[in-house]
PDB file of N, CA and C in Angstrom:
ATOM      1  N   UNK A   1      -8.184  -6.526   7.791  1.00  0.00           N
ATOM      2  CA  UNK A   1      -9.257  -6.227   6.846  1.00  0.00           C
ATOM      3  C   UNK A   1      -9.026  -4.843   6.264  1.00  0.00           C
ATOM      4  N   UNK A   2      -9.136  -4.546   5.424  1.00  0.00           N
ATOM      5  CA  UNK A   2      -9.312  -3.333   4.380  1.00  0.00           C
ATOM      6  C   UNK A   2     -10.407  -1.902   4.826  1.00  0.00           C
ATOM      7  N   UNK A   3      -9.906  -0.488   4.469  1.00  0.00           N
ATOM      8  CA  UNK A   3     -10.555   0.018   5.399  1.00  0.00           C
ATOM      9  C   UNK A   3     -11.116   0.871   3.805  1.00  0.00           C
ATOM     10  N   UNK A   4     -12.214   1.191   4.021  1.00  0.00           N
ATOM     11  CA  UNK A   4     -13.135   1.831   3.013  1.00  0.00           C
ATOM     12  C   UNK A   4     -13.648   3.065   3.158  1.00  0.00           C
ATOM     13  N   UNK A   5     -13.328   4.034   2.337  1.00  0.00           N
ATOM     14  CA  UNK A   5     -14.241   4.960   2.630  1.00  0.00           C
ATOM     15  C   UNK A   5     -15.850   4.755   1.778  1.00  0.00           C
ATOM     16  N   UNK A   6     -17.021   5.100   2.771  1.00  0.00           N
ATOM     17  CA  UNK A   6     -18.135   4.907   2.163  1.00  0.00           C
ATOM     18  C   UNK A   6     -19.251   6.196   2.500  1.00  0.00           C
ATOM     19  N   UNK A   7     -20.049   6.063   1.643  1.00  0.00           N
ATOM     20  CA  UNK A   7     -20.601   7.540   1.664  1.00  0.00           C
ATOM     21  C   UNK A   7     -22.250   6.949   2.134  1.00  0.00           C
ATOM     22  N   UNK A   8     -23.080   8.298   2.942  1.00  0.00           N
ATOM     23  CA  UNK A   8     -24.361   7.203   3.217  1.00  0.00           C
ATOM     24  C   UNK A   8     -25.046   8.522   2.030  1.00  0.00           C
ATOM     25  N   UNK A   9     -25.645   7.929   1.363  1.00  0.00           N
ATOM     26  CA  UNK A   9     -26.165   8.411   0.288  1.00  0.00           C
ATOM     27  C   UNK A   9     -27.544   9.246   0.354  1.00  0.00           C
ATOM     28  N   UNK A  10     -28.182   8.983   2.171  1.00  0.00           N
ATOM     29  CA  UNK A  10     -29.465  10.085   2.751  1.00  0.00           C
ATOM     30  C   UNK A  10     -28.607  11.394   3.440  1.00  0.00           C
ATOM     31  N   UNK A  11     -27.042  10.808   4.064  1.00  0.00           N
ATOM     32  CA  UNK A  11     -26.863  12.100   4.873  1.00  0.00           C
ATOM     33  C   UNK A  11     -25.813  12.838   3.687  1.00  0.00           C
ATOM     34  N   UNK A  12     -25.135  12.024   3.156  1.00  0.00           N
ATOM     35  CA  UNK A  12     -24.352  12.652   1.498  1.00  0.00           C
ATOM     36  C   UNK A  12     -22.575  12.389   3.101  1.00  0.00           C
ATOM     37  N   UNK A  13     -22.660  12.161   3.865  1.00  0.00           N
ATOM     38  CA  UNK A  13     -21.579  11.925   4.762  1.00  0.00           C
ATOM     39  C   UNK A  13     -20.563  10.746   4.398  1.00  0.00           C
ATOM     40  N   UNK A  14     -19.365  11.018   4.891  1.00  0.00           N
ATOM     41  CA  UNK A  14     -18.451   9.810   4.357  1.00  0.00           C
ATOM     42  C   UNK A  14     -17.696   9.101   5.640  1.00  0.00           C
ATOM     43  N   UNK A  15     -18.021   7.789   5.746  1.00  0.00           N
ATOM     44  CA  UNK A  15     -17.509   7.204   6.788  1.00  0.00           C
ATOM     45  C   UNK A  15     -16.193   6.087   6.193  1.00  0.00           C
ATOM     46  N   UNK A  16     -15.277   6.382   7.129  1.00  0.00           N
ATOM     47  CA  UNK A  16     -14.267   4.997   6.715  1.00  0.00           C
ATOM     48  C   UNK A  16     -14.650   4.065   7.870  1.00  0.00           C
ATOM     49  N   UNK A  17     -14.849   3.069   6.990  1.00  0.00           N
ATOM     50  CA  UNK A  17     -15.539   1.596   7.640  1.00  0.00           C
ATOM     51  C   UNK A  17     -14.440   0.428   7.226  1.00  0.00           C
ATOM     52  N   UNK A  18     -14.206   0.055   8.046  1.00  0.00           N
ATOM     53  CA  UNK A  18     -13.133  -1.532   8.168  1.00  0.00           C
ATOM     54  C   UNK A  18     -14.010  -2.942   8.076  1.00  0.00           C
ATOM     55  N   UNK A  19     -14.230  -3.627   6.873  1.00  0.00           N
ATOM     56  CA  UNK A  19     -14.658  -4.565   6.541  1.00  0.00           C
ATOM     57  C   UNK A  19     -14.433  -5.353   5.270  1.00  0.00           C
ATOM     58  N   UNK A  20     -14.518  -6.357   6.133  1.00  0.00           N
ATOM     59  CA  UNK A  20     -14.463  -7.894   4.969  1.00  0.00           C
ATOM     60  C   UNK A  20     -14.911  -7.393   3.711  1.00  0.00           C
ATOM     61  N   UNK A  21     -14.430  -8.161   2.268  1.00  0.00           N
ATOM     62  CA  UNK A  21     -14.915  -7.579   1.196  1.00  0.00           C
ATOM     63  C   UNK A  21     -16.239  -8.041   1.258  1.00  0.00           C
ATOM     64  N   UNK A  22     -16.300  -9.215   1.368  1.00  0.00           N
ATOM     65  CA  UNK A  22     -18.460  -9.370   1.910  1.00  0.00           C
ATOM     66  C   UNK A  22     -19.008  -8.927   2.243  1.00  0.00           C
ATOM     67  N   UNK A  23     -18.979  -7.993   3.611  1.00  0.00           N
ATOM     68  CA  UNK A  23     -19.336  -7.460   4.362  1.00  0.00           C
ATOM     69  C   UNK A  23     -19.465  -6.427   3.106  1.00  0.00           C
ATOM     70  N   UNK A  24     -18.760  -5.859   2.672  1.00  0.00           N
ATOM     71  CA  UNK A  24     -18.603  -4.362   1.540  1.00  0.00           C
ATOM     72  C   UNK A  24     -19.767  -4.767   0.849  1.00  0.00           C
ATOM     73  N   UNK A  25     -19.865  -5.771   0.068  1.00  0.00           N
ATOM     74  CA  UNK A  25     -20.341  -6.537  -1.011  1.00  0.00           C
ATOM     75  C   UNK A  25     -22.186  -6.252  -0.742  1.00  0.00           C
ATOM     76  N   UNK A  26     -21.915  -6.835   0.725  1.00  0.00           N
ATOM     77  CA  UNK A  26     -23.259  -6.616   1.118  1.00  0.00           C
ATOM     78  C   UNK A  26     -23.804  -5.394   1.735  1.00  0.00           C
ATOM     79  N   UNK A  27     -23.083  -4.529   1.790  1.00  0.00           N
ATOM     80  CA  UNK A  27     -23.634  -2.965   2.369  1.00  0.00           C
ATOM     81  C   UNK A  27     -24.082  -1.990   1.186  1.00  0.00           C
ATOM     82  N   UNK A  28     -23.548  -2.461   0.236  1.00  0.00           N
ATOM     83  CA  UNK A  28     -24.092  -1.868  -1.379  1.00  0.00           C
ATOM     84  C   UNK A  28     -24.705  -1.882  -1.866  1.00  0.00           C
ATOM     85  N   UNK A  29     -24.782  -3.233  -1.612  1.00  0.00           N
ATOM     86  CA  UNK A  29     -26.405  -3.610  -2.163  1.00  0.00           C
ATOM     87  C   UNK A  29     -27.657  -3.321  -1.393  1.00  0.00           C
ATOM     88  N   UNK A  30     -27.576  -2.694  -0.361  1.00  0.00           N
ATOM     89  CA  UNK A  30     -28.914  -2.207   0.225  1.00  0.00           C
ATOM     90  C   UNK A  30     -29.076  -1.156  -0.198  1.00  0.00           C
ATOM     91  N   UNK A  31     -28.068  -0.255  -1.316  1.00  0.00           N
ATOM     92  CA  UNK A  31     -28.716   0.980  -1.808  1.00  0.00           C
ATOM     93  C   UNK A  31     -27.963   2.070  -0.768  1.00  0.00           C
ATOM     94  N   UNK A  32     -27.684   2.107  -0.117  1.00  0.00           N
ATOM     95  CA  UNK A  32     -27.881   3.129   1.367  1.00  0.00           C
ATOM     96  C   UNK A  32     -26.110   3.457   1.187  1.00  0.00           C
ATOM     97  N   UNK A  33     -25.729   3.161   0.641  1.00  0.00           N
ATOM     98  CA  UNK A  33     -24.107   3.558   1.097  1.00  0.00           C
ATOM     99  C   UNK A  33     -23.535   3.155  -0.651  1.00  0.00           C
ATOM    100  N   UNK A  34     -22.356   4.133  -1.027  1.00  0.00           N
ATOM    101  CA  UNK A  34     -21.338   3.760  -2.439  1.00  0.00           C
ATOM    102  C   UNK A  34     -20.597   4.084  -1.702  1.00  0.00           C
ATOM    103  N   UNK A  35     -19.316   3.636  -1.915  1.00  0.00           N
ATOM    104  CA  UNK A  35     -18.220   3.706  -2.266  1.00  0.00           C
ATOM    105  C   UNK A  35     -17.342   4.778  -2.843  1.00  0.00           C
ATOM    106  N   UNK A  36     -16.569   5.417  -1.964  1.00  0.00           N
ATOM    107  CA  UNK A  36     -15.772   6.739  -2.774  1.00  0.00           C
ATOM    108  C   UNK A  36     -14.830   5.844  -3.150  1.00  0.00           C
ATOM    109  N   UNK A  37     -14.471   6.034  -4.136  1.00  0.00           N
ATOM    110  CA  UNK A  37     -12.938   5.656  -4.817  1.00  0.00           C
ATOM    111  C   UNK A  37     -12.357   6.931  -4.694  1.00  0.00           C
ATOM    112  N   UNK A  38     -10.674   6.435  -4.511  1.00  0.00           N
ATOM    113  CA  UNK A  38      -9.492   7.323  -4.645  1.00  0.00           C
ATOM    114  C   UNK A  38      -8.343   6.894  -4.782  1.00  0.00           C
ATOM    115  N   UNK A  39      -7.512   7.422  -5.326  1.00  0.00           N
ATOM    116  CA  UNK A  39      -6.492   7.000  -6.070  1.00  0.00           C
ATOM    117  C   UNK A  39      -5.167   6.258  -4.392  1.00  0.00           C
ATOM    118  N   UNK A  40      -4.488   5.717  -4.890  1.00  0.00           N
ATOM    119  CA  UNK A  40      -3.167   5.123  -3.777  1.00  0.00           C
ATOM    120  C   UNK A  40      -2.710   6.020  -3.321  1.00  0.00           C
ATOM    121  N   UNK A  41      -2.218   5.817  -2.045  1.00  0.00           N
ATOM    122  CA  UNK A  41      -1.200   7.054  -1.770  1.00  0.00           C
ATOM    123  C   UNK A  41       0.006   6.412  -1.537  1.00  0.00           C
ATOM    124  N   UNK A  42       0.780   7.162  -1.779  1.00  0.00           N
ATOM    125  CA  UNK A  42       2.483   6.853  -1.723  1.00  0.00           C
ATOM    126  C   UNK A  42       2.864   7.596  -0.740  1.00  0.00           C
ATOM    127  N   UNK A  43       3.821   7.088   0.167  1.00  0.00           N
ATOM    128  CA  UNK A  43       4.787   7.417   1.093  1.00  0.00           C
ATOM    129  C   UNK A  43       5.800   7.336   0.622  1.00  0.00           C
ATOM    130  N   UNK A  44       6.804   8.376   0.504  1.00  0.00           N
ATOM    131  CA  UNK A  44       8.033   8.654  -0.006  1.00  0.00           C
ATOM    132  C   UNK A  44       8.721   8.992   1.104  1.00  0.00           C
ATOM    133  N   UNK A  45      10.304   8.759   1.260  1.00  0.00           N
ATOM    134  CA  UNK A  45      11.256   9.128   1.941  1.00  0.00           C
ATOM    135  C   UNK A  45      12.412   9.741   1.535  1.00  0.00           C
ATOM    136  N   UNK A  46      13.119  10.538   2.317  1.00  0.00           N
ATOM    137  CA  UNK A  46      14.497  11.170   1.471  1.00  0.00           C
ATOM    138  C   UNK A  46      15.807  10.501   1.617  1.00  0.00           C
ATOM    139  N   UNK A  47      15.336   9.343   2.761  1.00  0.00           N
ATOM    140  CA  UNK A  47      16.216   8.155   3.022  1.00  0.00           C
ATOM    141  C   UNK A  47      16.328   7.045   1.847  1.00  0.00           C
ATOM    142  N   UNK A  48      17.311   6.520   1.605  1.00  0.00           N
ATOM    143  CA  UNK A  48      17.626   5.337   0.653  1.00  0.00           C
ATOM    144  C   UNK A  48      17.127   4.244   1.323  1.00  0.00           C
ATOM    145  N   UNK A  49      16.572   3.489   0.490  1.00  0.00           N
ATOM    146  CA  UNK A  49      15.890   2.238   1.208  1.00  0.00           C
ATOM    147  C   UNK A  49      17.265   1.457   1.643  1.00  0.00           C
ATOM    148  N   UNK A  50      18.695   1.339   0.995  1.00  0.00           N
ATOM    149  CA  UNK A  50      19.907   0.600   1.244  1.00  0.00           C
ATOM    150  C   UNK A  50      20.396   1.582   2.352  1.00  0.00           C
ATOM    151  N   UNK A  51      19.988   2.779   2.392  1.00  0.00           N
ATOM    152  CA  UNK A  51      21.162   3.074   3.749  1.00  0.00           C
ATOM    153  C   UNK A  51      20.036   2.548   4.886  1.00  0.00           C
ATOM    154  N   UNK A  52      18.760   2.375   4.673  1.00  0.00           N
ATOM    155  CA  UNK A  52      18.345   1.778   6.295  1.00  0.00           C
ATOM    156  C   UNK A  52      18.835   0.466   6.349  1.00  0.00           C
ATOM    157  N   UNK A  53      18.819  -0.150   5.463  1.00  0.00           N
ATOM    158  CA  UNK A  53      19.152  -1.401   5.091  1.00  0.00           C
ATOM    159  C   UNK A  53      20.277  -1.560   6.041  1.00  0.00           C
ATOM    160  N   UNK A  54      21.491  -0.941   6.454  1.00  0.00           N
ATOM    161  CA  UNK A  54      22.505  -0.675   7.325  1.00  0.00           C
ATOM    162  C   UNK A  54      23.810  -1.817   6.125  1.00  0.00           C
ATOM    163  N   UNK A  55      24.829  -1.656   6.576  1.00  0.00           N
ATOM    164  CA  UNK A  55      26.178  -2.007   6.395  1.00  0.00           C
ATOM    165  C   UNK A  55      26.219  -3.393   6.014  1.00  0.00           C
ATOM    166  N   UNK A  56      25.279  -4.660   7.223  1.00  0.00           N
ATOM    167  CA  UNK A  56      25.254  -6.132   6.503  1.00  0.00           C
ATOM    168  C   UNK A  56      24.834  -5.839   5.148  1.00  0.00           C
ATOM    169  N   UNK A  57      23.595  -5.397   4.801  1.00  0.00           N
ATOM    170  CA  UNK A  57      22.973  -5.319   3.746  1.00  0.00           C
ATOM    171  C   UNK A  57      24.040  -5.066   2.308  1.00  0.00           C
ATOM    172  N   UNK A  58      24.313  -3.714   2.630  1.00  0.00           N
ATOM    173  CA  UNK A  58      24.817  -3.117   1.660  1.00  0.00           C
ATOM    174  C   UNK A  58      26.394  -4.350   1.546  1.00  0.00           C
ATOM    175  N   UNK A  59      26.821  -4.934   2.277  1.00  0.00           N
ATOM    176  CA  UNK A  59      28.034  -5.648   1.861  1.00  0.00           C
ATOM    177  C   UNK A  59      27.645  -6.890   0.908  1.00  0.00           C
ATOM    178  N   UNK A  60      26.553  -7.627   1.815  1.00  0.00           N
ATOM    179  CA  UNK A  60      26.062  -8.906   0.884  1.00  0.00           C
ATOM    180  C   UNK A  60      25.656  -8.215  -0.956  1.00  0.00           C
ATOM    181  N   UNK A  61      24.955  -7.098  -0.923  1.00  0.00           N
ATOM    182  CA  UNK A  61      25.006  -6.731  -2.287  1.00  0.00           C
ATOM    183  C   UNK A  61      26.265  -6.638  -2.976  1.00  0.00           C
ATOM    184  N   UNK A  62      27.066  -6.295  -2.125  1.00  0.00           N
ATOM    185  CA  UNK A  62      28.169  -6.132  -2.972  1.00  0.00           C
ATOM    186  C   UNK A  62      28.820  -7.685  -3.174  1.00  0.00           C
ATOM    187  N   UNK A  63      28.966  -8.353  -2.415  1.00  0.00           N
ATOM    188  CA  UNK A  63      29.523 -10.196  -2.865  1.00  0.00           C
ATOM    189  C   UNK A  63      28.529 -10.336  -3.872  1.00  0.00           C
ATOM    190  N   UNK A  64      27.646 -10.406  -3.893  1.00  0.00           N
ATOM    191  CA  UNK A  64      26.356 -10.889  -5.157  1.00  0.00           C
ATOM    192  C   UNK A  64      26.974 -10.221  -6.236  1.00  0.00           C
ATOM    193  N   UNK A  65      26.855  -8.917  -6.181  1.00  0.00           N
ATOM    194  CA  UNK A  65      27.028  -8.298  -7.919  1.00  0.00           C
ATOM    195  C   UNK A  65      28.766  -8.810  -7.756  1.00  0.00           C
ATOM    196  N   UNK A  66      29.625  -8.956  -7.179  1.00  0.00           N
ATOM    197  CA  UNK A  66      31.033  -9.481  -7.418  1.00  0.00           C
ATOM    198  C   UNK A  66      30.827 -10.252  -7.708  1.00  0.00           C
ATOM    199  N   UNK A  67      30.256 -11.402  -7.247  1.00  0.00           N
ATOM    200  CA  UNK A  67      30.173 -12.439  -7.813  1.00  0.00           C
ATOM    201  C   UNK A  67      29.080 -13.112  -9.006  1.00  0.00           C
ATOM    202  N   UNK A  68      28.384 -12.322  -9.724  1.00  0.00           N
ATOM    203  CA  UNK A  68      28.155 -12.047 -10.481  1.00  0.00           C
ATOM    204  C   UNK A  68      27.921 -10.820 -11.450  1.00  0.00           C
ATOM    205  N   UNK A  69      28.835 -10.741 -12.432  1.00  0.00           N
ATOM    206  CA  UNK A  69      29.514  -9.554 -13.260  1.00  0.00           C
ATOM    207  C   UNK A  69      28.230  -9.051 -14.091  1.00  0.00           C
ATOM    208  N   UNK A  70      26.883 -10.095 -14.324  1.00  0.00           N
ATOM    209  CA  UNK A  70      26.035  -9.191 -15.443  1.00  0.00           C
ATOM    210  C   UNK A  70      25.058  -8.695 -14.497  1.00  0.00           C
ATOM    211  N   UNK A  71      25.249  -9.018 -12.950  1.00  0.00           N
ATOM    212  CA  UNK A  71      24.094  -8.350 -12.422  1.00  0.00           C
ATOM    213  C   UNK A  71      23.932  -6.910 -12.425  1.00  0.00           C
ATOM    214  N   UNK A  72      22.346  -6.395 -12.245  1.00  0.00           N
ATOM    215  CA  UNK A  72      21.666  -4.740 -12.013  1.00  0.00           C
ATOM    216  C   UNK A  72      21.636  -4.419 -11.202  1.00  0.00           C
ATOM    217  N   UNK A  73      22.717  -4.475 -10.022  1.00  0.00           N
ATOM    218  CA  UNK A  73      22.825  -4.720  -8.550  1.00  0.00           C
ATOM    219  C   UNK A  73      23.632  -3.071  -8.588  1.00  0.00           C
ATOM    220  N   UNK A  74      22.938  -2.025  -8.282  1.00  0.00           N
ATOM    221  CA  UNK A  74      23.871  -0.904  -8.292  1.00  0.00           C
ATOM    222  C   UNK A  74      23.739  -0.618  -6.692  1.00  0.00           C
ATOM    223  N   UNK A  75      24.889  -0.582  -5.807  1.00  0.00           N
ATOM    224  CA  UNK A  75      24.701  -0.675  -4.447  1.00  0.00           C
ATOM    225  C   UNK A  75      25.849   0.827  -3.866  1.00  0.00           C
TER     226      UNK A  75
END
C-alpha cells in the first residue's frame, strides 16, 4: 500500500500514514486531515546500471546489437 504524508489540520502536524487509496479517500472527507503533496524523489547512482548488470548482461547486449545493425543498443 502507498504511504502518504497527511497533515491533521487542528494540530497543523504531519503524519505519514500507509493506506489503501479508500482508506485515503475516506480520511478527507471527514475534513480533519489534507494531504501534503510533494514532488518524486529520485535515487541516483554513480554506478552504471550495465556494470551491475555484470558480464552475462553486458555480452547478450552485445549479440543483440550484432545481430542487429540498426539497433540503439550502446553497451
Amino acid at each position: 500500500m502507498p504511504s502518504y504524508t497527511m497533515i491533521n489540520l487542528e494540530t497543523n502536524q504531519e503524519e505519514e500514514m500507509v493506506l489503501s487509496l479508500s482508506e485515503r479517500e475516506e480520511l478527507l472527507k471527514t475534513g480533519k486531515y489534507k494531504q501534503k503533496l510533494s514532488t518524486a524523489k529520485f535515487v541516483s547512482s554513480t554506478t552504471s546500471t550495465l556494470r551491475k548488470a555484470g558480464g552475462e548482461w553486458n555480452n547478450f547486449l552485445s549479440k543483440v546489437k550484432k545481430d542487429h545493425p540498426g539497433s540503439t543498443i550502446n553497451n
